[in-house]
PDB file of N, CA and C in Angstrom:
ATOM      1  N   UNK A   1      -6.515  27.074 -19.464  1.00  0.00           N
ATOM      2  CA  UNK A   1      -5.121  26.719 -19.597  1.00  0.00           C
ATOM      3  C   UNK A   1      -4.684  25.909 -18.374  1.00  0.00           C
ATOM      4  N   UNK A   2      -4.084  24.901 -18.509  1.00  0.00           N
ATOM      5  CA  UNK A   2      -3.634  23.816 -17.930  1.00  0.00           C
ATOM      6  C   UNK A   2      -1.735  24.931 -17.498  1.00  0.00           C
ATOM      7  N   UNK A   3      -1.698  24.662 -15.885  1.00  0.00           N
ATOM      8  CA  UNK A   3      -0.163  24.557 -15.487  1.00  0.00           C
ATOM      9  C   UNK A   3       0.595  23.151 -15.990  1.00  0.00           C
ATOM     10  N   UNK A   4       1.906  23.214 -16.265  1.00  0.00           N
ATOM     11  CA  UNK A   4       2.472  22.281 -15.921  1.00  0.00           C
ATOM     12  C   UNK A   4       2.792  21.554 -14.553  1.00  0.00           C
ATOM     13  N   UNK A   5       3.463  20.440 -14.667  1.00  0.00           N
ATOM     14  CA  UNK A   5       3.443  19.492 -13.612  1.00  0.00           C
ATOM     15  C   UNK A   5       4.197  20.246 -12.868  1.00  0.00           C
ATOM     16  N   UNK A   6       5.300  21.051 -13.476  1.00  0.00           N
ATOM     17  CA  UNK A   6       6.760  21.282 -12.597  1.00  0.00           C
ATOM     18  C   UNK A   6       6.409  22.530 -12.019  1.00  0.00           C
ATOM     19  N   UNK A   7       5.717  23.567 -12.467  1.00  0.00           N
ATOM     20  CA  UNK A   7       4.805  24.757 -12.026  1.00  0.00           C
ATOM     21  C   UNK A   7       3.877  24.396 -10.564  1.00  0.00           C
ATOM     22  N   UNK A   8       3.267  23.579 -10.604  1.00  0.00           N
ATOM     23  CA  UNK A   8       2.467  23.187  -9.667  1.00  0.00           C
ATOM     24  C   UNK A   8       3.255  22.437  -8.424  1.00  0.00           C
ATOM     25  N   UNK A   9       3.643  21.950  -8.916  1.00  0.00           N
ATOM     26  CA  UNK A   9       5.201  21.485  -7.480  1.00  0.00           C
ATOM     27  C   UNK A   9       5.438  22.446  -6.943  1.00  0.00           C
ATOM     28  N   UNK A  10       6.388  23.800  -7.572  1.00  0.00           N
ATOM     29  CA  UNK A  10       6.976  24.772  -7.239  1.00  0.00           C
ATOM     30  C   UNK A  10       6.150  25.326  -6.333  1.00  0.00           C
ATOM     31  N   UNK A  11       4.376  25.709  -6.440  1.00  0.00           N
ATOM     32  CA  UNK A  11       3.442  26.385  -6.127  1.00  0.00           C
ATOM     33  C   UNK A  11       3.507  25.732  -4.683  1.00  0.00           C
ATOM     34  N   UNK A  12       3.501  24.548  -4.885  1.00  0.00           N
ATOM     35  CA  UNK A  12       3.354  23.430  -3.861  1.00  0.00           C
ATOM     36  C   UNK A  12       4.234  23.695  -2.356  1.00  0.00           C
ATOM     37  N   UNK A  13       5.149  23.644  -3.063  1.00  0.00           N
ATOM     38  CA  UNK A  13       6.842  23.888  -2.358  1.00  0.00           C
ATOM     39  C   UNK A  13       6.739  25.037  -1.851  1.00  0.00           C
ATOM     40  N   UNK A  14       6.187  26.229  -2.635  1.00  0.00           N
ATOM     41  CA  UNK A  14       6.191  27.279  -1.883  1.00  0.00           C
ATOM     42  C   UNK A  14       5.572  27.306  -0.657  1.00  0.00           C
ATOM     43  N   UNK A  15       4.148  26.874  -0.734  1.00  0.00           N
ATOM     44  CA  UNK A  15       2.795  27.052   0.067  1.00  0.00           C
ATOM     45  C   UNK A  15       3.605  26.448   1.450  1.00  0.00           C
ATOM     46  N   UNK A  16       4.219  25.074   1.081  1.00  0.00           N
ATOM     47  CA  UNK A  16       4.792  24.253   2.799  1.00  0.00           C
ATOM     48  C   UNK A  16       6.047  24.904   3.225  1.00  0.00           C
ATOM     49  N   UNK A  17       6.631  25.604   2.562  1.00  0.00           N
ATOM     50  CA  UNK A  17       8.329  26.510   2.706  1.00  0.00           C
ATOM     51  C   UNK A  17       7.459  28.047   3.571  1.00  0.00           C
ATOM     52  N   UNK A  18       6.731  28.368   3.210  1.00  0.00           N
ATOM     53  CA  UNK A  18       5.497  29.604   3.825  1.00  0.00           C
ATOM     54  C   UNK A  18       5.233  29.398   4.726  1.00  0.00           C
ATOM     55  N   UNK A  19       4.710  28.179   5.142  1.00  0.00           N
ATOM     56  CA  UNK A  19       2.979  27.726   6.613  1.00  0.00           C
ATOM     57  C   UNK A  19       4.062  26.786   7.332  1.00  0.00           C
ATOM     58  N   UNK A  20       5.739  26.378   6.930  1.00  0.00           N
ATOM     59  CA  UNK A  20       6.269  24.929   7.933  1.00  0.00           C
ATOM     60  C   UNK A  20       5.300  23.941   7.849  1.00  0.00           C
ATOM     61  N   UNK A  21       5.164  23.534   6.863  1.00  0.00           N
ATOM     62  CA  UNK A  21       4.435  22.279   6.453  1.00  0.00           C
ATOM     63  C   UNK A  21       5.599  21.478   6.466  1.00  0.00           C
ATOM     64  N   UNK A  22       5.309  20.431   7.220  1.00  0.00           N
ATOM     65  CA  UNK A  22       6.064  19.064   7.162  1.00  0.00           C
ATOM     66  C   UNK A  22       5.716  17.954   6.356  1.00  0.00           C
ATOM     67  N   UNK A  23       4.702  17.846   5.987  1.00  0.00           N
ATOM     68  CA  UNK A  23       3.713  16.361   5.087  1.00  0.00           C
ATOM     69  C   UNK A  23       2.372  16.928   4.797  1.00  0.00           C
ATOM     70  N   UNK A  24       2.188  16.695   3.819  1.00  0.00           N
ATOM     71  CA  UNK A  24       0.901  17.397   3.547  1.00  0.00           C
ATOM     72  C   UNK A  24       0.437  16.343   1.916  1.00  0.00           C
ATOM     73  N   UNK A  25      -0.738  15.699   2.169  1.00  0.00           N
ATOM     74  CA  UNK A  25      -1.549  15.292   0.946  1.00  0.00           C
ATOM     75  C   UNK A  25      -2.784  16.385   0.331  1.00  0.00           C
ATOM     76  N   UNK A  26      -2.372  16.080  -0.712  1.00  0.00           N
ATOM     77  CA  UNK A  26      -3.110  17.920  -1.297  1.00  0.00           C
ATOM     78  C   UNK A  26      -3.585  17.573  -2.475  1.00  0.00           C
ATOM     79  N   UNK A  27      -4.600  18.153  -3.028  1.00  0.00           N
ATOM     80  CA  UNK A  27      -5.215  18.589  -4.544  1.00  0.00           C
ATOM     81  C   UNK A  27      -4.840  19.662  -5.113  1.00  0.00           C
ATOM     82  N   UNK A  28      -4.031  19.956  -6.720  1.00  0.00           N
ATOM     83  CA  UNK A  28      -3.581  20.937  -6.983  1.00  0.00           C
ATOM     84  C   UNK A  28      -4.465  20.972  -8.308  1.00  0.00           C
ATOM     85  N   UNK A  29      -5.331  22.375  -8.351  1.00  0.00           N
ATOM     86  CA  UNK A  29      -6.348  22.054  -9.080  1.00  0.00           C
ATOM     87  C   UNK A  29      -4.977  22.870 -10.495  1.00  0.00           C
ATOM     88  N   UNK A  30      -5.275  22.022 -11.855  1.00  0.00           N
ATOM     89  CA  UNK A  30      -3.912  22.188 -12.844  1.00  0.00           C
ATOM     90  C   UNK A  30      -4.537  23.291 -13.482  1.00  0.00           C
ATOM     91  N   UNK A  31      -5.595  23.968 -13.626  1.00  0.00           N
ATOM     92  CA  UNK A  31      -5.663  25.636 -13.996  1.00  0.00           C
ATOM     93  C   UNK A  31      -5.446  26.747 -13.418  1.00  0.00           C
ATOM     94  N   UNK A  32      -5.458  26.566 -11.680  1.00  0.00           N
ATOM     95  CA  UNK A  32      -5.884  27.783 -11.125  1.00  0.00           C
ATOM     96  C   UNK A  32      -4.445  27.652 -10.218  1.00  0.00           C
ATOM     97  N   UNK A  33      -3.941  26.756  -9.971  1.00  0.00           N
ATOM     98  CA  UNK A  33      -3.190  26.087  -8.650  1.00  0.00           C
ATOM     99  C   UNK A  33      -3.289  26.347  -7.499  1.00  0.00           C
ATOM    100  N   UNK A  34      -4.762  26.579  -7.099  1.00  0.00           N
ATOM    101  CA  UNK A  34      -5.571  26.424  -6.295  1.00  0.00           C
ATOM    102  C   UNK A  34      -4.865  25.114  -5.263  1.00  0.00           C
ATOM    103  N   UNK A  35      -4.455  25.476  -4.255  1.00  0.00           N
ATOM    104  CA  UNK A  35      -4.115  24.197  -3.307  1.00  0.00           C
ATOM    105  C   UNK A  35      -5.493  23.539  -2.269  1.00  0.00           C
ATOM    106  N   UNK A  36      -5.689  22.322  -2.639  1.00  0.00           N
ATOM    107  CA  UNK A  36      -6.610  21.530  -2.196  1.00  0.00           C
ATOM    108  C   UNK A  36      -6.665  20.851  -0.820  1.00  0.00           C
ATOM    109  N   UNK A  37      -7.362  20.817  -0.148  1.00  0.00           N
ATOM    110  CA  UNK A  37      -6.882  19.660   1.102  1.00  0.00           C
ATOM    111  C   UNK A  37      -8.577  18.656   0.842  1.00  0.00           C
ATOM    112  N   UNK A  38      -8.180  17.618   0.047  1.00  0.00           N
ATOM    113  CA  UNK A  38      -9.442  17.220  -0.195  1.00  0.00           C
ATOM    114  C   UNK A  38     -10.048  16.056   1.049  1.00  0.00           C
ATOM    115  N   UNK A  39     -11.264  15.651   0.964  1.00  0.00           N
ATOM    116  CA  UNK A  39     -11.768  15.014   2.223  1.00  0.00           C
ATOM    117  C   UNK A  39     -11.398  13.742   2.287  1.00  0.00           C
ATOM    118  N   UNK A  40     -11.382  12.916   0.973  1.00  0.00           N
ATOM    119  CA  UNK A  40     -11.055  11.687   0.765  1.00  0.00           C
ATOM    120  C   UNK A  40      -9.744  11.628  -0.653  1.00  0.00           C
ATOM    121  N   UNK A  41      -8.811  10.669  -0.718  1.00  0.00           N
ATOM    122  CA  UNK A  41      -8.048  10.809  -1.313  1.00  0.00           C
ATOM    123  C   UNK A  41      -9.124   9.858  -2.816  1.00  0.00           C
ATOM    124  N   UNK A  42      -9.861   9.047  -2.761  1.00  0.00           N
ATOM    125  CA  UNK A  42     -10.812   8.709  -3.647  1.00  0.00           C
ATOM    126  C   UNK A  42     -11.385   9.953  -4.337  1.00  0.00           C
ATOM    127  N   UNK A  43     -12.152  10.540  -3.824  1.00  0.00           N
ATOM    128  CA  UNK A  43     -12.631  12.009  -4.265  1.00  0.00           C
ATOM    129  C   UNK A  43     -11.671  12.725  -5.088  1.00  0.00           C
ATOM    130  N   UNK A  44     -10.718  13.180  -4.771  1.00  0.00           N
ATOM    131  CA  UNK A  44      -9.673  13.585  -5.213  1.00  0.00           C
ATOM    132  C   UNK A  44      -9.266  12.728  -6.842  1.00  0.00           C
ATOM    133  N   UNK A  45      -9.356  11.981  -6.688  1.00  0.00           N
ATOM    134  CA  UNK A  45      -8.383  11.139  -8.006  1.00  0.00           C
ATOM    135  C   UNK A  45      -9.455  11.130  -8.755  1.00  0.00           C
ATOM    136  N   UNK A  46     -10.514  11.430  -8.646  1.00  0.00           N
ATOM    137  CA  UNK A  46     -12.249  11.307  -9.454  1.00  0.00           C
ATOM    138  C   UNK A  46     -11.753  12.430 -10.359  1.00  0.00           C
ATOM    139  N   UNK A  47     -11.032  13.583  -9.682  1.00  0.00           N
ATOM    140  CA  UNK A  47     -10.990  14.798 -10.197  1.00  0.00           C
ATOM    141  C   UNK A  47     -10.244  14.762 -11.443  1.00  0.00           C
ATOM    142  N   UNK A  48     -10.438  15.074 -12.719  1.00  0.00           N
ATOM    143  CA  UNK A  48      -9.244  14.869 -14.228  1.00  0.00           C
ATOM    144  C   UNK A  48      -8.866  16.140 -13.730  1.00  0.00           C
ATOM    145  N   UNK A  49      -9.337  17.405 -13.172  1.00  0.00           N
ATOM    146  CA  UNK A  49      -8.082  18.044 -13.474  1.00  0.00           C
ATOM    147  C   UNK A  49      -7.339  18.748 -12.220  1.00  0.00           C
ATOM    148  N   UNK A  50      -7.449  17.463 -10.929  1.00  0.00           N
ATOM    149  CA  UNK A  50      -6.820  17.657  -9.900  1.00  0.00           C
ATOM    150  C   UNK A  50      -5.454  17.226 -10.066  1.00  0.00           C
ATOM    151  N   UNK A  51      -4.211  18.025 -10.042  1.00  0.00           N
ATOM    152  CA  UNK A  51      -2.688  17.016  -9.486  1.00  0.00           C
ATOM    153  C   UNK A  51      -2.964  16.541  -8.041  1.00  0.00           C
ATOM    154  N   UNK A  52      -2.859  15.074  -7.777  1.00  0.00           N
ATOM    155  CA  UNK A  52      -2.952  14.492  -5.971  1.00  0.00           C
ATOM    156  C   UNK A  52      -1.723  14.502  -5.983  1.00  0.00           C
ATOM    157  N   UNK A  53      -0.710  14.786  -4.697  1.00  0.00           N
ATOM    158  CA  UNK A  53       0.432  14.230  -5.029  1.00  0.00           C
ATOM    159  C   UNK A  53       0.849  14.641  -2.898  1.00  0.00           C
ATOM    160  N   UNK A  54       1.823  13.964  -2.541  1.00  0.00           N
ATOM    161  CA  UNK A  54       1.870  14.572  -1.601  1.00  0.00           C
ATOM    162  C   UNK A  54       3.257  15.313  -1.126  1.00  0.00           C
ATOM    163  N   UNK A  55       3.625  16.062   0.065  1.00  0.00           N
ATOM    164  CA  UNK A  55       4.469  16.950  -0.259  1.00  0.00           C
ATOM    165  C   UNK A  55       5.217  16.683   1.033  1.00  0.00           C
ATOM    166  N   UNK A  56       6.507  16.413   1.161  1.00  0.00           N
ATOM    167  CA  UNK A  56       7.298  16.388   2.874  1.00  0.00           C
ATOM    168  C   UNK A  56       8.691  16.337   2.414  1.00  0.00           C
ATOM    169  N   UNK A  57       8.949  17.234   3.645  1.00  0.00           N
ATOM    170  CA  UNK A  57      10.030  18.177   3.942  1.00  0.00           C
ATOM    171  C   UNK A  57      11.234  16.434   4.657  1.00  0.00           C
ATOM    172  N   UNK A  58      12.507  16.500   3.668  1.00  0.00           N
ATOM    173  CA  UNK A  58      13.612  16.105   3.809  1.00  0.00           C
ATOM    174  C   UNK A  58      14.379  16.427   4.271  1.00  0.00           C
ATOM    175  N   UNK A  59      15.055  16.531   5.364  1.00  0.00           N
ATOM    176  CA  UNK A  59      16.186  17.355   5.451  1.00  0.00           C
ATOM    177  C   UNK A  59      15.723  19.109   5.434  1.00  0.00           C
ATOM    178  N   UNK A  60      16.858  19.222   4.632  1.00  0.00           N
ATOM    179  CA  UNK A  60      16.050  20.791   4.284  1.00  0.00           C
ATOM    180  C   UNK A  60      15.394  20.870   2.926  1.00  0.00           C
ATOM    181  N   UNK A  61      15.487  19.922   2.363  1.00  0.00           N
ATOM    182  CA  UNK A  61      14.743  19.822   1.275  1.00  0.00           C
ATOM    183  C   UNK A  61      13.148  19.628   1.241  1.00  0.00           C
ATOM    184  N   UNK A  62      12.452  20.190   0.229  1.00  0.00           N
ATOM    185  CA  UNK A  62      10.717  19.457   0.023  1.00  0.00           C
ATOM    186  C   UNK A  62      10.928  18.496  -0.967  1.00  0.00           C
ATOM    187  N   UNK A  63       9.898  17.365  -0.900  1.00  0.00           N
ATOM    188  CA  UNK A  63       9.936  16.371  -1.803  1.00  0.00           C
ATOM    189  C   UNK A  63       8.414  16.420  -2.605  1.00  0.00           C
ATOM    190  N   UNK A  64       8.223  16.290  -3.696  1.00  0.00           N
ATOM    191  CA  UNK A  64       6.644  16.119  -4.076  1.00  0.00           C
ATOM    192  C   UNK A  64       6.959  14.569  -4.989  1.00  0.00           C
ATOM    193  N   UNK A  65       5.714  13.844  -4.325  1.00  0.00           N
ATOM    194  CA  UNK A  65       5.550  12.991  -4.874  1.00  0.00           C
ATOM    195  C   UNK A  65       4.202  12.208  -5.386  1.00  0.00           C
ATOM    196  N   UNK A  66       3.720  12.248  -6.738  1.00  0.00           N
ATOM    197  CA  UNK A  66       2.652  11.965  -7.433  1.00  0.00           C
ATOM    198  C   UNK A  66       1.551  11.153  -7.220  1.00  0.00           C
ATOM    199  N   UNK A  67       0.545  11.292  -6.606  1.00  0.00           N
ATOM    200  CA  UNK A  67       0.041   9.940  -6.871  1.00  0.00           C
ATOM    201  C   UNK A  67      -0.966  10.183  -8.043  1.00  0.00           C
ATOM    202  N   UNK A  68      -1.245  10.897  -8.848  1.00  0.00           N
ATOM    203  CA  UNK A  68      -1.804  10.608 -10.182  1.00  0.00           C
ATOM    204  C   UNK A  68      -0.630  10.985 -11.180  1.00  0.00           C
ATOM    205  N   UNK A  69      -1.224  10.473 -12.191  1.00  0.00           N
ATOM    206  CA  UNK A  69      -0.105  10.774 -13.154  1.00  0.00           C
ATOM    207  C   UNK A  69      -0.658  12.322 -14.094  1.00  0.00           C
ATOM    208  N   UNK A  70       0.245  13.114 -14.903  1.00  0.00           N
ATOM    209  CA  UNK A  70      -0.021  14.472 -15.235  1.00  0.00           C
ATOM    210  C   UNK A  70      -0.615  13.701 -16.727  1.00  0.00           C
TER     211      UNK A  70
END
């Protein structure tokens, strides 16, 4: 079973709202939501069932933003 996109954000959001993550490029593997820190961002996008996307703190806000598509 596949997470959704908006599930895996949240997961996301949590993990950098937890550790004070400021910017973070990550692999969110879409079954397990397993958070990734992969070696190469190439590697990563190889993956079909990695979300790449990266994650930084606005204000007081987190932002996630895609770089593959769901």
């Amino acid at each position: 079973m596949e997470y959704a996109v908006e599930e895996l954000k949240s997961a996301l959001i949590e993990k950098c709202e937890s550790e004070g993550i400021l910017y973070a490029m990550v692999a969110v593997d879409r079954r397990t939501k397993e958070i990734i820190l992969p070696d190469t961002l190439k590697g990563a996008l190889q993956h079909p069932e990695y979300f790449v996307c990266t994650c930084k703190k606005v204000k007081d806000e987190y932002i996630v933003e895609e770089i593959t598509k769901a």
